[in-house]
Protein backbone atom coordinates (compact mmCIF):
# COMPACT_ATOMS: atom_id res chain seq x y z
CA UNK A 1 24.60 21.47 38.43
CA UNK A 2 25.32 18.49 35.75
CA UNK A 3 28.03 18.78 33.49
CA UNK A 4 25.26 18.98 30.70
CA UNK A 5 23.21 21.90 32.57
CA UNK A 6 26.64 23.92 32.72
CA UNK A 7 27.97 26.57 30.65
CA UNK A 8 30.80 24.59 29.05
CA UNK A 9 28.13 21.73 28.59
CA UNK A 10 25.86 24.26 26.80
CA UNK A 11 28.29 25.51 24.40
CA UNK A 12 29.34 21.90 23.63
CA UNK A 13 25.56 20.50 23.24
CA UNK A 14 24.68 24.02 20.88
CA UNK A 15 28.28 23.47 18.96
CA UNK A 16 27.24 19.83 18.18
CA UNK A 17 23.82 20.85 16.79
CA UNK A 18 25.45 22.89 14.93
CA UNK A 19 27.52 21.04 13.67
CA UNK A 20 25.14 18.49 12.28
CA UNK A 21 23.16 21.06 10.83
CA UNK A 22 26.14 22.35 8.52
CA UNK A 23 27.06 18.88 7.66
CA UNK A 24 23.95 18.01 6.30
CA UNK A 25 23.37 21.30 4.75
CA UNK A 26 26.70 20.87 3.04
CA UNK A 27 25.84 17.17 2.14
CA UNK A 28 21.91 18.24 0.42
CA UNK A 29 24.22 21.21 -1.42
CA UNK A 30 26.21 18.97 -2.77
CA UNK A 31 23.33 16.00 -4.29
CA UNK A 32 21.51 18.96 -5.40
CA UNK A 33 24.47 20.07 -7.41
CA UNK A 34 25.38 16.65 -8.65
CA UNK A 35 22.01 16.23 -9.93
CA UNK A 36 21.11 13.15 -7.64
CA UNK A 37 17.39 14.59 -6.95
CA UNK A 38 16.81 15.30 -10.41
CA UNK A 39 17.85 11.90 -11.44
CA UNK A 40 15.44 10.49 -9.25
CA UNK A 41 12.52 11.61 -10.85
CA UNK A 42 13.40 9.84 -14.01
CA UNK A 43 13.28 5.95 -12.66
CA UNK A 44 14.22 4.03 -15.44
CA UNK A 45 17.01 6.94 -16.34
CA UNK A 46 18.18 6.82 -12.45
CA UNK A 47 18.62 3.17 -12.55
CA UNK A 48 20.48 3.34 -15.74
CA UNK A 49 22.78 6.34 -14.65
CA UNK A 50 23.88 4.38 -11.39
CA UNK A 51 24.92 1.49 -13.15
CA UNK A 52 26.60 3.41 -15.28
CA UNK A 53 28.38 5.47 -12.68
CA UNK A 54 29.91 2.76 -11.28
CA UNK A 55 31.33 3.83 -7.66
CA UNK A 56 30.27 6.94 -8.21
CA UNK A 57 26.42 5.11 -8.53
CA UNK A 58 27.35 3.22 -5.35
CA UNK A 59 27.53 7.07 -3.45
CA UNK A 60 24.59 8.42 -4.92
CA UNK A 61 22.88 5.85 -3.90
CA UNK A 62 23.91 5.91 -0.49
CA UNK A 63 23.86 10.23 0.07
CA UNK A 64 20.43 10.29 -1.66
CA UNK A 65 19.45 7.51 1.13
CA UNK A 66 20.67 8.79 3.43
CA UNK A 67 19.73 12.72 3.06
CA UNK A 68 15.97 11.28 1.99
CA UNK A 69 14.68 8.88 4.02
CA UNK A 70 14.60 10.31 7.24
CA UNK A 71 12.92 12.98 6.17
CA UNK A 72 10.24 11.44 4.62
CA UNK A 73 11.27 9.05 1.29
CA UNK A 74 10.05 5.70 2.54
CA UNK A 75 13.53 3.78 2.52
CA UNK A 76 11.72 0.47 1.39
CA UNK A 77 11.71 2.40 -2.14
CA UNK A 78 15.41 2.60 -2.24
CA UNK A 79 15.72 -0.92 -0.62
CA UNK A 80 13.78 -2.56 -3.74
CA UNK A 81 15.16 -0.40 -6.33
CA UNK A 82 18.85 -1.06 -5.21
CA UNK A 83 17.28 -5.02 -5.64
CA UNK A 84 16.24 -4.06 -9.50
CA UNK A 85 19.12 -1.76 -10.57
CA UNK A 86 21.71 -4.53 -8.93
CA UNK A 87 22.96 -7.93 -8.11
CA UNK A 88 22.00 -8.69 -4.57
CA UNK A 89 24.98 -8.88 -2.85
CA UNK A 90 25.77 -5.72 -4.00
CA UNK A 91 22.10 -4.26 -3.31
CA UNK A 92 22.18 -5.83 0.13
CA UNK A 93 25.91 -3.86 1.09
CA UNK A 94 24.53 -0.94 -0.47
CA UNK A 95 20.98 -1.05 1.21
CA UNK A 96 22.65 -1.80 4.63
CA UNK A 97 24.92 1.12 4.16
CA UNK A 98 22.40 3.90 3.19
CA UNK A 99 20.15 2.50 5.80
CA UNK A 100 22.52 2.65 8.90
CA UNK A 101 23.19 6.09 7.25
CA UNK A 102 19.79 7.50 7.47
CA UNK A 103 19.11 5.91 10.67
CA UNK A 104 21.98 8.02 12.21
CA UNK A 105 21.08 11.13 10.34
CA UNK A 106 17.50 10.75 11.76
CA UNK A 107 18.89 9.83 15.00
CA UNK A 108 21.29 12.67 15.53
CA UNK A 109 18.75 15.38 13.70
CA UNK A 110 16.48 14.80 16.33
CA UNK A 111 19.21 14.30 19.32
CA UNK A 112 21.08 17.24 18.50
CA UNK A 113 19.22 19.99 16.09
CA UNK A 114 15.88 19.47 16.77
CA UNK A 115 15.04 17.82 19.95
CA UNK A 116 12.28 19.59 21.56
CA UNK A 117 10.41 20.07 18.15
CA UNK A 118 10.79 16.59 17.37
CA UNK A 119 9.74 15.78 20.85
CA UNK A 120 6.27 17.01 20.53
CA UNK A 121 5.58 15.31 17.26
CA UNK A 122 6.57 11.50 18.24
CA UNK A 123 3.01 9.54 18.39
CA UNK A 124 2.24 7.35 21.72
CA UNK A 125 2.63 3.89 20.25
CA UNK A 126 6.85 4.89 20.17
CA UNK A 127 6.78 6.44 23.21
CA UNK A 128 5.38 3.58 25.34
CA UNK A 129 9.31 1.86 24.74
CA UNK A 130 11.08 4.34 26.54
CA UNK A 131 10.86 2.29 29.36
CA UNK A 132 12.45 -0.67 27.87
CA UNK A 133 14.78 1.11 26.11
CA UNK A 134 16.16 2.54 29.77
CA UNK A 135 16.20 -1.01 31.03
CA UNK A 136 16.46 -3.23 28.33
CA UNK A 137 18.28 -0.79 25.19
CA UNK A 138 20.07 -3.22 22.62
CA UNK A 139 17.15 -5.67 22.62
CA UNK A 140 14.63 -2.95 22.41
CA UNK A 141 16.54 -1.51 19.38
CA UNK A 142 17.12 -4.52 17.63
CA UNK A 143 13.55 -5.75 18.15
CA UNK A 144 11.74 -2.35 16.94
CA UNK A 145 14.19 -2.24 13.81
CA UNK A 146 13.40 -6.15 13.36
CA UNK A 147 9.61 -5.61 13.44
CA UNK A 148 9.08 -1.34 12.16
CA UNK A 149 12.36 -1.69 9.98
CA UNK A 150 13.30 2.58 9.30
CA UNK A 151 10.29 5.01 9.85
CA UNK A 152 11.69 8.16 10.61
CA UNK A 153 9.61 8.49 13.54
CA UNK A 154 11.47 5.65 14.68
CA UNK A 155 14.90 7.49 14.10
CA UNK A 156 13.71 9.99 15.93
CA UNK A 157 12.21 8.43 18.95
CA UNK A 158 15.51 6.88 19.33
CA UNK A 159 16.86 10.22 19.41
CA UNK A 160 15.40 12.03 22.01
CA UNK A 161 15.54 8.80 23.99
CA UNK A 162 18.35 7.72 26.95
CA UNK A 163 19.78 5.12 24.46
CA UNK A 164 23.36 5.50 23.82
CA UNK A 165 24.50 6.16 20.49
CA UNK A 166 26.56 3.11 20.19
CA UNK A 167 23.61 0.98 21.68
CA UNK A 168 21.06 2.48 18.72
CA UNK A 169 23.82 2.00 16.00
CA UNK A 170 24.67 -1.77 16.77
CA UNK A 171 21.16 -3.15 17.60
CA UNK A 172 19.94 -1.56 14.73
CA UNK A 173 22.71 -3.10 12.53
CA UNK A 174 21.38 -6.28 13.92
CA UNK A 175 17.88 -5.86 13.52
CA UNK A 176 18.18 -4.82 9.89
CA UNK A 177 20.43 -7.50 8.76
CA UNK A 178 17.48 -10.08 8.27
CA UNK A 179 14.42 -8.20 6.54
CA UNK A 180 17.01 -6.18 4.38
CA UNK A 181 18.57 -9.56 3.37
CA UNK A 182 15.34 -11.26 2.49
CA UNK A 183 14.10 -7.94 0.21
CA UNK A 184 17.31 -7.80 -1.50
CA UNK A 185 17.92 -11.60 -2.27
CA UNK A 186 13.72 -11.80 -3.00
CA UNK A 187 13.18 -8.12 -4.50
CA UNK A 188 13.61 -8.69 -8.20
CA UNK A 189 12.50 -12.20 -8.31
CA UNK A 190 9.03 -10.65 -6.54
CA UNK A 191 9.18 -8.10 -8.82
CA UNK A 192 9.05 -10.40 -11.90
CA UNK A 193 6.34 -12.13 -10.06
CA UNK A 194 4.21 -9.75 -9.62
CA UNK A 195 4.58 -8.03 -13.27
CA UNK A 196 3.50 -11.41 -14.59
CA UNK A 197 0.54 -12.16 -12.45
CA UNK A 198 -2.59 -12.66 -14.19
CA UNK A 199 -5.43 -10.44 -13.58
CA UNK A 200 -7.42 -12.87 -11.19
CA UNK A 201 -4.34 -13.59 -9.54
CA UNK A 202 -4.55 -9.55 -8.49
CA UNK A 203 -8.27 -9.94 -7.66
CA UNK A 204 -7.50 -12.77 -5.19
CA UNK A 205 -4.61 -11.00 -3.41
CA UNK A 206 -7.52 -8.05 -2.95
CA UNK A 207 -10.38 -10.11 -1.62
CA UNK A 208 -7.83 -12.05 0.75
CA UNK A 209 -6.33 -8.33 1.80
CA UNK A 210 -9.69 -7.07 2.27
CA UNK A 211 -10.61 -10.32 4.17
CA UNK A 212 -7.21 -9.91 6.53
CA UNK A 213 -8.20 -6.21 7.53
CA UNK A 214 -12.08 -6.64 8.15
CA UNK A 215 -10.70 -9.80 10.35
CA UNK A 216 -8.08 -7.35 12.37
CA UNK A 217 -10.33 -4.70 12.41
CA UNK A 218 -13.02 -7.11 14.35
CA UNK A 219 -10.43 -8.41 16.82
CA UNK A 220 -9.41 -5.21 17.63
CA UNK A 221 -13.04 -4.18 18.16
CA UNK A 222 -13.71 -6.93 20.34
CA UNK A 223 -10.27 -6.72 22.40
CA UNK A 224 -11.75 -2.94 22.68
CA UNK A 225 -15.02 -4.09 24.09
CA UNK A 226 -13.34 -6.71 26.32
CA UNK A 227 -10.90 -4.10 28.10
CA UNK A 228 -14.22 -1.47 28.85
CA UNK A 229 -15.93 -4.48 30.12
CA UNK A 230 -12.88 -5.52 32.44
CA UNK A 231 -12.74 -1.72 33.30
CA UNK A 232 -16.20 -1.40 33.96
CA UNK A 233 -15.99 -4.09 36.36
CA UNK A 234 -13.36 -3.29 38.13
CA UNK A 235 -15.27 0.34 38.69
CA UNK A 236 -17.43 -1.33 40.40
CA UNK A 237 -15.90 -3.95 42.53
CA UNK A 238 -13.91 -0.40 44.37
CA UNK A 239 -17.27 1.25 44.47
């Protein structure tokens, strides 16, 4: 018997879950009572209130991260409104901080409260990396969180894979140093950019997206028809 199947290993594994549940019970308790998801409904007042809270902005920001995103809020919202509401160096600190904070929240939610639910929800194109993340952890983490950035899913594949904590938390401090820099040095001075386009400007960007996904969605077709030909003929060079 492993010291996880035993009984002191039970009671340890059921005291942790536990544990994170209260804590983040405790910690959406107290941004509900401090108004934080009321104040986010209310953009423009949001933005102005954190500024105006000073420090006490800087936390908000972070908990309301933290709590949100990886359960749902698509963190590249708070990402480019930390890049409107402040200067960038501070949007970047703040942005790297709420993001490593959601990413272990995710991570531990599904290691530790909710593993076998979470387990059966995770789509096949995360779990075709366990593998790598047995063999090759730290690069696969940094890679996935260089190229996918924060989907919860992601936290949560993480979580109920054999990565080590330690190994998820670094490589994903790595891989989230670049993209978050770029949107938080680039987010307002895109933002400007984009209020100011011209109309045609906006039908351009269309036709060319529309053009990029009708050309992706043809490669993929023929890759598709290339792999059942390959199959096909491999069928019948054993028959």
């Amino acid at each position: 018997m492993s010291a996880l199947e035993s009984p002191r290993g039970v009671r340890s594994s059921r005291s942790a879950r536990f544990a994170v549940f209260v804590l983040v019970l405790v910690l959406l308790t107290g941004a509900y009572r401090a108004g934080i998801f009321e104040q986010l409904r209310e953009p423009e007042r949001a933005a102005r209130t954190l500024v105006e809270l000073g420090a006490w902005g800087y936390l908000a920001f972070v908990v309301a991260f933290a709590l949100l995103q990886p359960f749902g809020i698509p963190g590249t919202v708070f990402v480019v409104a930390a890049a409107l509401v402040w200067p960038w160096p501070i949007a970047f600190a703040l942005s790297m901080t709420g993001t490593m904070c959601a990413s272990v929240v995710g991570f531990a939610f599904a290691r530790f409260v909710a593993r076998d639910w979470v387990s059966k929800r995770i789509p096949a194109r995360f779990r075709k990396y366990d593998d790598a993340l047995a063999t090759r952890a730290f690069t696969t983490v940094f890679a996935l969180r260089l190229i996918f950035w924060m989907p919860p899913l992601l936290h949560a594949s993480f979580g109920i894979s054999k990565v080590r904590f330690w190994t998820h938390f670094w490589g994903s401090l790595v891989g989230y140093l670049l993209p978050l820099f770029l949107l938080s040095y680039f987010g307002q001075k895109l933002f400007d950019a984009v209020r100011q386009a011209p109309p045609a400007a906006w039908g351009a960007l269309g036709s060319v997206a529309i053009l990029l996904a009708a050309g992706a969605w043809l490669l993929r077709r023929r890759a598709a028809r290339r792999a059942g030909v390959a199959a096909s003929a491999a069928t019948a060079l054993e028959s």
